[in-house]
Protein backbone atom coordinates (compact mmCIF):
# COMPACT_ATOMS: atom_id res chain seq x y z
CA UNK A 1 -1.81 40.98 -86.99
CA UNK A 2 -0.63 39.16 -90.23
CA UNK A 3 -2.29 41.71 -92.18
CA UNK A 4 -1.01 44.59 -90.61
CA UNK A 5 2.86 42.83 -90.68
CA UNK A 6 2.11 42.73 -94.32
CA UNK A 7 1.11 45.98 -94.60
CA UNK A 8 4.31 47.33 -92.82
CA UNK A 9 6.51 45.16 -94.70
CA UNK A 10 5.29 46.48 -98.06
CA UNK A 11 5.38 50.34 -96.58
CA UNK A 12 8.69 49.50 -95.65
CA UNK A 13 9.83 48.38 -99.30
CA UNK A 14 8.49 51.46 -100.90
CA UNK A 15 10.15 53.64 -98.55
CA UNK A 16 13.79 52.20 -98.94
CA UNK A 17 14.01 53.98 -102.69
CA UNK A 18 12.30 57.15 -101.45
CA UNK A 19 14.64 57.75 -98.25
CA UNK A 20 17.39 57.32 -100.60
CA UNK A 21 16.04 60.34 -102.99
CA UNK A 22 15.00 62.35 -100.40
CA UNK A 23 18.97 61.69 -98.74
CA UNK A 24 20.22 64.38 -101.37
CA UNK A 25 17.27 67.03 -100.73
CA UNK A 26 17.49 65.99 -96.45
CA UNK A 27 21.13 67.06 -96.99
CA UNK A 28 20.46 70.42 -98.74
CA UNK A 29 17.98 71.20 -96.08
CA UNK A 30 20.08 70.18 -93.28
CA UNK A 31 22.66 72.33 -94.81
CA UNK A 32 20.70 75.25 -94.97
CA UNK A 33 19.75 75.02 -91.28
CA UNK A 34 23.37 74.85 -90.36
CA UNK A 35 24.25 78.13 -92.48
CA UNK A 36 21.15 79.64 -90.63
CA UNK A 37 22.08 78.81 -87.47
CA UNK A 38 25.84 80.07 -87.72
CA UNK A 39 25.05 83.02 -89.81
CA UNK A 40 22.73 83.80 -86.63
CA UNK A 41 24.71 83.06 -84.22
CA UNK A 42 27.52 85.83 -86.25
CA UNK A 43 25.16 88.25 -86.25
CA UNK A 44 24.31 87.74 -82.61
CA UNK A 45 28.30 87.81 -82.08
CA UNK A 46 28.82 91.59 -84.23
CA UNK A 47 25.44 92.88 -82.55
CA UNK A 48 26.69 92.12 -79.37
CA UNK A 49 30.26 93.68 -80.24
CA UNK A 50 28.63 96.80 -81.40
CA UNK A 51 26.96 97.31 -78.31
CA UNK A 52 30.18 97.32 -76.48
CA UNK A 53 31.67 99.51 -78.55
């Protein structure tokens, strides 16, 4: 169990500086998923309009 605390703690280290350079690209992809989704849900919004009319 020691070892495997150890193991954790040093995974843990290394991952603090790569979570914080990945923040900027996590952003940009977040970002992009938003702009998908609403630029969907518009087009669902004039499809749906253009039936009606």
């Amino acid at each position: 169990m020691r070892r495997l605390n150890g193991k954790i703690k040093i995974r843990r280290k290394r991952s603090k500086p790569f979570k914080q350079r990945n923040y900027s690209t996590s952003n940009i992809i977040t970002t992009i998923g938003i702009v998908a989704m609403a630029g969907f849900v518009i087009l669902a919004i004039v499809l749906e309009c253009s039936d009606k009319y």
